[in-house]
Protein backbone atom coordinates (compact mmCIF):
# COMPACT_ATOMS: atom_id res chain seq x y z
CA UNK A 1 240.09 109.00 153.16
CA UNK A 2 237.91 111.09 155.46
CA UNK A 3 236.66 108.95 158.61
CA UNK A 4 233.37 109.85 158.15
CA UNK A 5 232.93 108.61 154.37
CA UNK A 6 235.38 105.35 155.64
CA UNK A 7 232.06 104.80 158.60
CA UNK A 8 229.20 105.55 155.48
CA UNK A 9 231.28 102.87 153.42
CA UNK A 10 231.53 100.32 155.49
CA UNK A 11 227.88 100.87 156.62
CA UNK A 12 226.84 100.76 153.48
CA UNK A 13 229.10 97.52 152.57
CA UNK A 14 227.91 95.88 155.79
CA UNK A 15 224.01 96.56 154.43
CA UNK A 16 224.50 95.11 151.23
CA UNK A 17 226.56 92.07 152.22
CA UNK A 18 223.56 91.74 155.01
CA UNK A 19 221.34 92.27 151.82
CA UNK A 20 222.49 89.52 150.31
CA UNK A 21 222.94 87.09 153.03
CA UNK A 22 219.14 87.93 153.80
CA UNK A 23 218.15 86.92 150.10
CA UNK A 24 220.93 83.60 149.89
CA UNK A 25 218.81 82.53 153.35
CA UNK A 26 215.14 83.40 151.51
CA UNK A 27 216.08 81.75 148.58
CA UNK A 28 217.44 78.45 150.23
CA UNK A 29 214.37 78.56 152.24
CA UNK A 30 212.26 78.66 149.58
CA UNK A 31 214.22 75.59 147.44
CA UNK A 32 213.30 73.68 150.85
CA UNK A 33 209.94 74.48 150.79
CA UNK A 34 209.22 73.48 147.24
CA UNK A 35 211.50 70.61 147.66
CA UNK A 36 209.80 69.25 150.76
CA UNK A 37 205.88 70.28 148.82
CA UNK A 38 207.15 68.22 146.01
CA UNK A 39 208.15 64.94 148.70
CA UNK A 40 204.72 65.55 149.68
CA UNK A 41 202.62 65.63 146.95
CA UNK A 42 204.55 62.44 145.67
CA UNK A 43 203.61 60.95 149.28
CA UNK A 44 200.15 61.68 148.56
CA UNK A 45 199.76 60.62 145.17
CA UNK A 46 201.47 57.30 145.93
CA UNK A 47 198.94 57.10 149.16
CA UNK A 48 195.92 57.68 147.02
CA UNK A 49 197.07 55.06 144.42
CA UNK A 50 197.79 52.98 147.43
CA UNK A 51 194.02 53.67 148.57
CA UNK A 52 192.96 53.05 145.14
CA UNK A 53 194.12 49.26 145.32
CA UNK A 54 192.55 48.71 149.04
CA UNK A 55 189.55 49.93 147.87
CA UNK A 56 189.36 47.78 145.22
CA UNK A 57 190.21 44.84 146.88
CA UNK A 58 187.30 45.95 149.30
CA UNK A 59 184.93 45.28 146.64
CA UNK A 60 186.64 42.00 145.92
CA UNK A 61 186.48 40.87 149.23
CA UNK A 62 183.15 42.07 149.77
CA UNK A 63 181.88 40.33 146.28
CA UNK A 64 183.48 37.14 147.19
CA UNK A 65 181.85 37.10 150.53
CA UNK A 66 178.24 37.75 148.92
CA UNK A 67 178.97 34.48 147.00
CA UNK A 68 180.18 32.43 149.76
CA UNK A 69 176.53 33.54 151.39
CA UNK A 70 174.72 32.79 148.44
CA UNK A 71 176.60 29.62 148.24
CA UNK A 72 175.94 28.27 152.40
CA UNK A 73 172.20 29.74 151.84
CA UNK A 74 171.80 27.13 148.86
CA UNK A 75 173.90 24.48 150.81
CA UNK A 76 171.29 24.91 154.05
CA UNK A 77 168.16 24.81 151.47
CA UNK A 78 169.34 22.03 149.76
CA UNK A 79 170.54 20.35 153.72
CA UNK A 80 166.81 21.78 154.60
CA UNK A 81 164.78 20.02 151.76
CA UNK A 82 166.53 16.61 152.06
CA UNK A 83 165.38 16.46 156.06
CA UNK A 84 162.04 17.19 155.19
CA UNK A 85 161.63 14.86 152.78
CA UNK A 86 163.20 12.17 154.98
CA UNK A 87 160.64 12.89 157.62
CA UNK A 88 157.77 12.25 155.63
């Protein structure tokens, strides 16, 4: 073989090997980057379920403390009345 066509050969081996080195790199960097979006939108559906359930048991909380007002409000009346009536 002539020298010169041996050099092209090679250089032109070397580019496609580098080719596809360059494309076995993109592609594994792209399986990583849907893998890890996919971890993360599981993360964030699981932490909006998860805020879901506080938020509901907000409005538990919050309903169960109105009642336990409504229920020491009627307790003081009722404590209220029964002194006045004793001190007349």
């Amino acid at each position: 073989m002539i020298p010169a066509l041996t050099a092209r050969t090679n250089s032109t081996k070397q580019v496609n090997l580098s080719s596809v080195c360059s494309t076995g790199v993109a592609e594994e960097s792209s399986r990583h980057a849907l893998d890890m979006a996919q971890k993360l939108s599981h993360q964030l559906r699981a932490a909006e379920r998860r805020i879901a359930e506080l938020e509901a048991e907000i409005a538990a909380y919050r309903n169960r403390a109105e009642r336990a007002e409504q229920w020491l409000h009627k307790v003081y009346t009722e404590i209220e009345d029964r002194f006045l009536r004793q001190k007349r």
